[in-house]
N, C-alpha and C. Protein backbone atom coordinates (compact mmCIF):
# COMPACT_ATOMS: atom_id res chain seq x y z
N UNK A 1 0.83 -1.18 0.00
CA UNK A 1 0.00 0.00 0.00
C UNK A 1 0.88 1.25 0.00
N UNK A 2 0.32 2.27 -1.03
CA UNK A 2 1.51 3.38 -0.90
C UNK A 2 0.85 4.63 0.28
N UNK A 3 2.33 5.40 0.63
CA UNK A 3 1.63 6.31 1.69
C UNK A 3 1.17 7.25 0.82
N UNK A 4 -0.37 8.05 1.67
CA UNK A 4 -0.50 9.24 0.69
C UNK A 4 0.02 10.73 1.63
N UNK A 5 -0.22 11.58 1.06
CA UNK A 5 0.65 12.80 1.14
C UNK A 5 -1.14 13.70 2.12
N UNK A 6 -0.46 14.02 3.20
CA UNK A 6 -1.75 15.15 3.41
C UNK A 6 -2.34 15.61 2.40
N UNK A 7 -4.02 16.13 2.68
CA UNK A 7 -4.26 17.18 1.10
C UNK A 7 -3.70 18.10 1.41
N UNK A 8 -3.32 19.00 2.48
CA UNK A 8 -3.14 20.42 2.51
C UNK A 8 -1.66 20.49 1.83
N UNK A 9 -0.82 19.53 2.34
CA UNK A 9 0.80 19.12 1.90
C UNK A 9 0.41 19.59 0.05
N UNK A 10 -0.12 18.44 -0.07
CA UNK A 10 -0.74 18.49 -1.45
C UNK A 10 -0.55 19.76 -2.24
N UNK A 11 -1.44 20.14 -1.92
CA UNK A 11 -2.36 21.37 -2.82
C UNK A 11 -1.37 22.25 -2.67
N UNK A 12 -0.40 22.51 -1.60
CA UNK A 12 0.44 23.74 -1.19
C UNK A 12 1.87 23.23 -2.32
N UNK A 13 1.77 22.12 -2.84
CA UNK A 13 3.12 21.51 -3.65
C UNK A 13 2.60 21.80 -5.19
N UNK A 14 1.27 21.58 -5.31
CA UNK A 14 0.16 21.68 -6.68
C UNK A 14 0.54 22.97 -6.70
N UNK A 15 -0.24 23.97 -6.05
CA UNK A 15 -0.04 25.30 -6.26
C UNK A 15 1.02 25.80 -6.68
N UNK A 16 2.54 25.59 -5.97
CA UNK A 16 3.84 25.97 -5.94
C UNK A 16 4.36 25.35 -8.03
N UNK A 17 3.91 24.17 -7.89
CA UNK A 17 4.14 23.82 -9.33
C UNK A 17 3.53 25.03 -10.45
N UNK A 18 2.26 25.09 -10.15
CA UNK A 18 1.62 25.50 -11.20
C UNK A 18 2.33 27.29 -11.41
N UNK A 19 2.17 27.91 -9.87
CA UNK A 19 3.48 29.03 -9.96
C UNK A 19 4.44 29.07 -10.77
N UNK A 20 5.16 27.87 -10.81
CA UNK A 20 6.51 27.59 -11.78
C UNK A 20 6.45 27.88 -12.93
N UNK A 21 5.39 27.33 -13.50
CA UNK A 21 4.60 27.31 -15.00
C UNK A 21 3.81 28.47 -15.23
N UNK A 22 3.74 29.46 -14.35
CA UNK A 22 3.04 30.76 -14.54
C UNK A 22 2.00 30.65 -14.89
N UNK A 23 1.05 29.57 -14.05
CA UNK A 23 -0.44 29.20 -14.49
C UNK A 23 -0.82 29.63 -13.46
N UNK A 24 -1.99 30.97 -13.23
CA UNK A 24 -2.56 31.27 -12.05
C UNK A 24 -3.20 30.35 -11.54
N UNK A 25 -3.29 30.28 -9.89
CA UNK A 25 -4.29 29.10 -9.57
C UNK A 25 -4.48 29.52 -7.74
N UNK A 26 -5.94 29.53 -6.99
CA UNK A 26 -6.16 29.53 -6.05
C UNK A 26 -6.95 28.69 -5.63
N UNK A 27 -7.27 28.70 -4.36
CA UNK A 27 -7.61 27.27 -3.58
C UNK A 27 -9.27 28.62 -3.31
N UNK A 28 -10.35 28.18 -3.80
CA UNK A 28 -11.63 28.51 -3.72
C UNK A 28 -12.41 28.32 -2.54
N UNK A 29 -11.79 26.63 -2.48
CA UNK A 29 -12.65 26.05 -0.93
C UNK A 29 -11.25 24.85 -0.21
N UNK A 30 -11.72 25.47 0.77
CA UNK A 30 -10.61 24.79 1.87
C UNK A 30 -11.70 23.57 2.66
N UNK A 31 -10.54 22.20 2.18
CA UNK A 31 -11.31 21.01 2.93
C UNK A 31 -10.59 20.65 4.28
N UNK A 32 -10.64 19.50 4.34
CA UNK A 32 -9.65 18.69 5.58
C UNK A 32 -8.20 18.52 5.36
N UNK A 33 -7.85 19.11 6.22
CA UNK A 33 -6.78 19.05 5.96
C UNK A 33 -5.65 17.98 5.83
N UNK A 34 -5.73 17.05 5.82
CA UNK A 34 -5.60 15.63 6.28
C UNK A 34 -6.07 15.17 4.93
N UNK A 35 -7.21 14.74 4.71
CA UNK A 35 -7.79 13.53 4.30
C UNK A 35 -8.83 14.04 3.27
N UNK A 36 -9.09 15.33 2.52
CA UNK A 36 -10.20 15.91 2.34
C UNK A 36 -9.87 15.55 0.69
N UNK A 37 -11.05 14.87 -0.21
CA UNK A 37 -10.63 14.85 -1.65
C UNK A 37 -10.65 16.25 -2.42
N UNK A 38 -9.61 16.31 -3.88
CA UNK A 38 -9.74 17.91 -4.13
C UNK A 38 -10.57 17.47 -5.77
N UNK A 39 -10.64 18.88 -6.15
CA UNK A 39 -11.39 18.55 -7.46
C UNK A 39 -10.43 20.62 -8.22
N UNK A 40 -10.09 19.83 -9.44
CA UNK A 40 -9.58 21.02 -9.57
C UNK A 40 -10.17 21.63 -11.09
N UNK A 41 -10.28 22.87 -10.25
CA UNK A 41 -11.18 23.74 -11.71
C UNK A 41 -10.58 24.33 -12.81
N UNK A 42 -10.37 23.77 -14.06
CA UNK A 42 -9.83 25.02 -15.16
C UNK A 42 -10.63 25.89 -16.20
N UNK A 43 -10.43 27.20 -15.41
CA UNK A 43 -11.46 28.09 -16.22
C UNK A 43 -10.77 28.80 -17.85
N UNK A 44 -11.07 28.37 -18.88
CA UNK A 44 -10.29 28.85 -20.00
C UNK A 44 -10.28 30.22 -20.46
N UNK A 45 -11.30 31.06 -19.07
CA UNK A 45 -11.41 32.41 -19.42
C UNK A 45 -12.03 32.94 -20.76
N UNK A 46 -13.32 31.90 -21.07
CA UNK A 46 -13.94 32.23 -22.51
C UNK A 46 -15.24 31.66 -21.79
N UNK A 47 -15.52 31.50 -20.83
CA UNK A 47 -17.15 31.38 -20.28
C UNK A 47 -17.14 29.66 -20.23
N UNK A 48 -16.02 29.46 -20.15
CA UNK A 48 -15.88 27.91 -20.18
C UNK A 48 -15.25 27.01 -19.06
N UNK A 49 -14.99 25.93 -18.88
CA UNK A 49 -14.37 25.49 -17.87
C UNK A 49 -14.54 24.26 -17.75
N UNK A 50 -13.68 23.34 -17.30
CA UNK A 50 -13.50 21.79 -17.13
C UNK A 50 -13.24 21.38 -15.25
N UNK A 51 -13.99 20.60 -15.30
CA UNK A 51 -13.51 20.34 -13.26
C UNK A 51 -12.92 18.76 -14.16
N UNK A 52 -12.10 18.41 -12.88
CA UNK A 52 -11.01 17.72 -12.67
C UNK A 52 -11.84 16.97 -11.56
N UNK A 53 -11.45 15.66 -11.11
CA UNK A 53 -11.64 14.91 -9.91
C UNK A 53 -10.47 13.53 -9.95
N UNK A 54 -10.09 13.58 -8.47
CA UNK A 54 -9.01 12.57 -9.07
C UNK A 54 -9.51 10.77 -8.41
N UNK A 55 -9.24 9.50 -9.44
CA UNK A 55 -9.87 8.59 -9.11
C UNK A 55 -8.91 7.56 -9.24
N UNK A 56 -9.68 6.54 -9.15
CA UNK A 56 -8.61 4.68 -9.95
C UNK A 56 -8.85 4.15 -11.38
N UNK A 57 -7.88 3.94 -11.94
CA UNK A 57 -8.51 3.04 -12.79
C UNK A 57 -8.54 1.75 -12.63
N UNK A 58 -9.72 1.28 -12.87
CA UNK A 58 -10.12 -0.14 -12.24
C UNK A 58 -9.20 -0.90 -13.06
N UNK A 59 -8.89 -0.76 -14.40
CA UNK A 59 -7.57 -2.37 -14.60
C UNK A 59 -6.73 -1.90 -14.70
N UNK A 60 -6.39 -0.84 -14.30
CA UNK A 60 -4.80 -0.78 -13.58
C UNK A 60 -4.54 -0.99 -12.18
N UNK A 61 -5.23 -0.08 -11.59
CA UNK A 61 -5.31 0.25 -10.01
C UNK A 61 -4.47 1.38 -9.65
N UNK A 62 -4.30 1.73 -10.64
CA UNK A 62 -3.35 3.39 -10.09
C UNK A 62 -4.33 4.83 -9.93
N UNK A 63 -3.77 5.52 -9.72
CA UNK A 63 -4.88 7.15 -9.18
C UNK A 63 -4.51 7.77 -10.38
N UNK A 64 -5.57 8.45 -10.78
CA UNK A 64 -5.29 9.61 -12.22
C UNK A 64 -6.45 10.62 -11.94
N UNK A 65 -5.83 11.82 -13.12
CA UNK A 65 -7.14 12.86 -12.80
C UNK A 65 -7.75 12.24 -14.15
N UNK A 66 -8.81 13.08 -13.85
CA UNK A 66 -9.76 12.84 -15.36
C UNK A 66 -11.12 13.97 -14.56
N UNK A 67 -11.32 14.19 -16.31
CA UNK A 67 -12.21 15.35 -16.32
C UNK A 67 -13.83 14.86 -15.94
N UNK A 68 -14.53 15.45 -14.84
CA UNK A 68 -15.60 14.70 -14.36
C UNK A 68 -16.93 16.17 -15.32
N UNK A 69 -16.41 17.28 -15.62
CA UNK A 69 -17.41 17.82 -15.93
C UNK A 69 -16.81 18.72 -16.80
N UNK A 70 -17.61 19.16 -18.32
CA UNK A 70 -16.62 19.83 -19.19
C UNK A 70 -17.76 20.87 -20.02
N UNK A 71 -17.87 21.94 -19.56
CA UNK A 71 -18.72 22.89 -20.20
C UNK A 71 -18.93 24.54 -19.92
N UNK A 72 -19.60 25.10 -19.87
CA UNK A 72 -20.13 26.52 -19.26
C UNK A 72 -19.56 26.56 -18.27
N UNK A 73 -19.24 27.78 -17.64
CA UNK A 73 -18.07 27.75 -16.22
C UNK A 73 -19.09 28.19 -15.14
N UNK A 74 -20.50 28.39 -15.52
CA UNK A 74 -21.61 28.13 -14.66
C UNK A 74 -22.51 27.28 -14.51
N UNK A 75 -21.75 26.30 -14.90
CA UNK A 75 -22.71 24.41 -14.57
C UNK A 75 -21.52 24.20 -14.00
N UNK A 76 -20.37 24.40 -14.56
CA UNK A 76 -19.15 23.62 -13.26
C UNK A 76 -18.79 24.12 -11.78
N UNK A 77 -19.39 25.80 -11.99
CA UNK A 77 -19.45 25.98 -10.89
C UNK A 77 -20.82 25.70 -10.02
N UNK A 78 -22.06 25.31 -10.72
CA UNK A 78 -23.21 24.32 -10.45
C UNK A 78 -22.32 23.30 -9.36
N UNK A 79 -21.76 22.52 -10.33
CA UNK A 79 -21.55 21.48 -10.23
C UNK A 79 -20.52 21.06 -8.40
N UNK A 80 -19.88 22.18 -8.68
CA UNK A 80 -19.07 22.86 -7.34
C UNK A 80 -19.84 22.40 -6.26
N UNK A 81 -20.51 23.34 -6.55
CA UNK A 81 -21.62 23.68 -5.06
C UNK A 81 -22.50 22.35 -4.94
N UNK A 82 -22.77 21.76 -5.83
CA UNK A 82 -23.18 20.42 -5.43
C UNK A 82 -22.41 19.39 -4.43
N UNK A 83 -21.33 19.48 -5.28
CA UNK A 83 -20.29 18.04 -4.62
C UNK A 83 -20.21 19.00 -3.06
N UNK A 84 -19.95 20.05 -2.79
CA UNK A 84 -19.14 20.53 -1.25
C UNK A 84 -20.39 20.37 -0.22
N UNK A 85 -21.90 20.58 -1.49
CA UNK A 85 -23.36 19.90 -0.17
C UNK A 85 -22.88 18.57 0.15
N UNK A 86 -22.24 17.53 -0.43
CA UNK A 86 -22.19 16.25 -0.26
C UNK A 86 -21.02 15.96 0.51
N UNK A 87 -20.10 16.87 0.33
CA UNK A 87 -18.53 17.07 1.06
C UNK A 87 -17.92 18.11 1.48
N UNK A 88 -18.27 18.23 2.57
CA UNK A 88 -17.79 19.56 3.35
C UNK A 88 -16.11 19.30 3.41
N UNK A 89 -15.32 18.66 3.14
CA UNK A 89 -14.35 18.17 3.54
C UNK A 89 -13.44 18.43 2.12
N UNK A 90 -14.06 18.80 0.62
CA UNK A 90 -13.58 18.95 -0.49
C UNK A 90 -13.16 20.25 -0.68
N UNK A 91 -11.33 19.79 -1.19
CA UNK A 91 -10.67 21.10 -1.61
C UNK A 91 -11.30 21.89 -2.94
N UNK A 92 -11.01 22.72 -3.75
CA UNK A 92 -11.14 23.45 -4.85
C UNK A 92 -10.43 23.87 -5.09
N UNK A 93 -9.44 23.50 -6.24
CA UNK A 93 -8.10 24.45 -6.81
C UNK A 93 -8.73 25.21 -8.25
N UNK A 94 -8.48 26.36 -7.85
CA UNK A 94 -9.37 26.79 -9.43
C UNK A 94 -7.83 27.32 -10.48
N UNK A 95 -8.14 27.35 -11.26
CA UNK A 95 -6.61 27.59 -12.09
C UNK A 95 -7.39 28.65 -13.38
N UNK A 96 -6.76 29.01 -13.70
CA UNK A 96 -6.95 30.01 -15.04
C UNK A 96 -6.14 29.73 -15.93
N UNK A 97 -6.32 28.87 -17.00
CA UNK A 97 -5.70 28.84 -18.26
C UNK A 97 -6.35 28.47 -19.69
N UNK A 98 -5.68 29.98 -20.25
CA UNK A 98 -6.75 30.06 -21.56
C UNK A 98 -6.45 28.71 -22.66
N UNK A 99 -5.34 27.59 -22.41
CA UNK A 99 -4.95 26.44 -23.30
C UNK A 99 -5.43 25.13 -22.43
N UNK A 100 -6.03 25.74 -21.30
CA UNK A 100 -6.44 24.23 -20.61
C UNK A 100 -5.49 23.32 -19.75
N UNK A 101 -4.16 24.46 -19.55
CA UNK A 101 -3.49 23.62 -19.42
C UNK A 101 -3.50 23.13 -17.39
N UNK A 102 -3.53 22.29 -17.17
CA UNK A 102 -3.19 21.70 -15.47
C UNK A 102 -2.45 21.39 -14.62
N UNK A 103 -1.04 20.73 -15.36
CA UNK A 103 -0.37 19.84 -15.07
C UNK A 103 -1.19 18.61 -14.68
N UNK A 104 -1.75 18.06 -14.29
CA UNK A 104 -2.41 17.14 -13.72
C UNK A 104 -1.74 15.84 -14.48
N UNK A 105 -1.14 15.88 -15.52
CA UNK A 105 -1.14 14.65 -16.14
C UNK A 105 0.57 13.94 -16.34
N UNK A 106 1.47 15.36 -15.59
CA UNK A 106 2.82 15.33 -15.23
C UNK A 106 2.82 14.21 -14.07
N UNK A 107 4.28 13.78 -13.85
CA UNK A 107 4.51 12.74 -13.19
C UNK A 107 4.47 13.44 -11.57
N UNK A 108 4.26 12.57 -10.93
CA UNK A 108 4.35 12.98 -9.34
C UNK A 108 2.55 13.61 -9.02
N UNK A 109 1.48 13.76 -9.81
CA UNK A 109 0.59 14.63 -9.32
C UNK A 109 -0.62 13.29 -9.23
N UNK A 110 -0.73 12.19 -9.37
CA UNK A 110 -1.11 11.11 -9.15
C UNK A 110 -1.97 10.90 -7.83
């Protein structure tokens, strides 16, 4: 079993990356700090936007992001406020990039 990393550890290493890459990005909603799942928002700054959620793939068994919602940046932010009624405990990294870009799919963000 691998160890996992605090979320707050997390998100404060996410953030610092995405800095690097000069991709704006803030934390919207603050979960548990510990243990809280995140979901991360990219707004393409054209009335658009993709949320992120990170999961398994069942025949592998490894963790990946993948895009759980991809449209109007007011159904994803719908969509927001839904999941945090169901999880008070869920981070929000919102990012701004007009190419979509995340890192999410770089090594180490797993």
């Amino acid at each position: 079993m691998q160890a996992r990393l605090a979320t707050d550890l997390w998100v404060r290493a996410y953030l610092k990356r995405l800095e690097l890459a000069h991709i704006p990005a803030y934390v919207t909603a603050h979960g548990d700090a510990t243990s809280g799942a995140v979901m991360v928002k990219c707004a393409t700054l054209d009335g658009r936007a993709a949320l992120w959620e990170h999961g398994y793939d069942l025949t592998t068994g490894t963790r990946l992001w993948r895009v759980l919602h991809d449209g109007p940046e007011a159904e994803i932010d719908a969509s927001i406020r839904r999941q945090r009624g169901f999880d008070p405990d869920l981070w929000v990294v919102e990012i701004e990039s007009r190419s979509g870009r995340t890192l999410l799919d770089e090594p180490g963000l797993s």
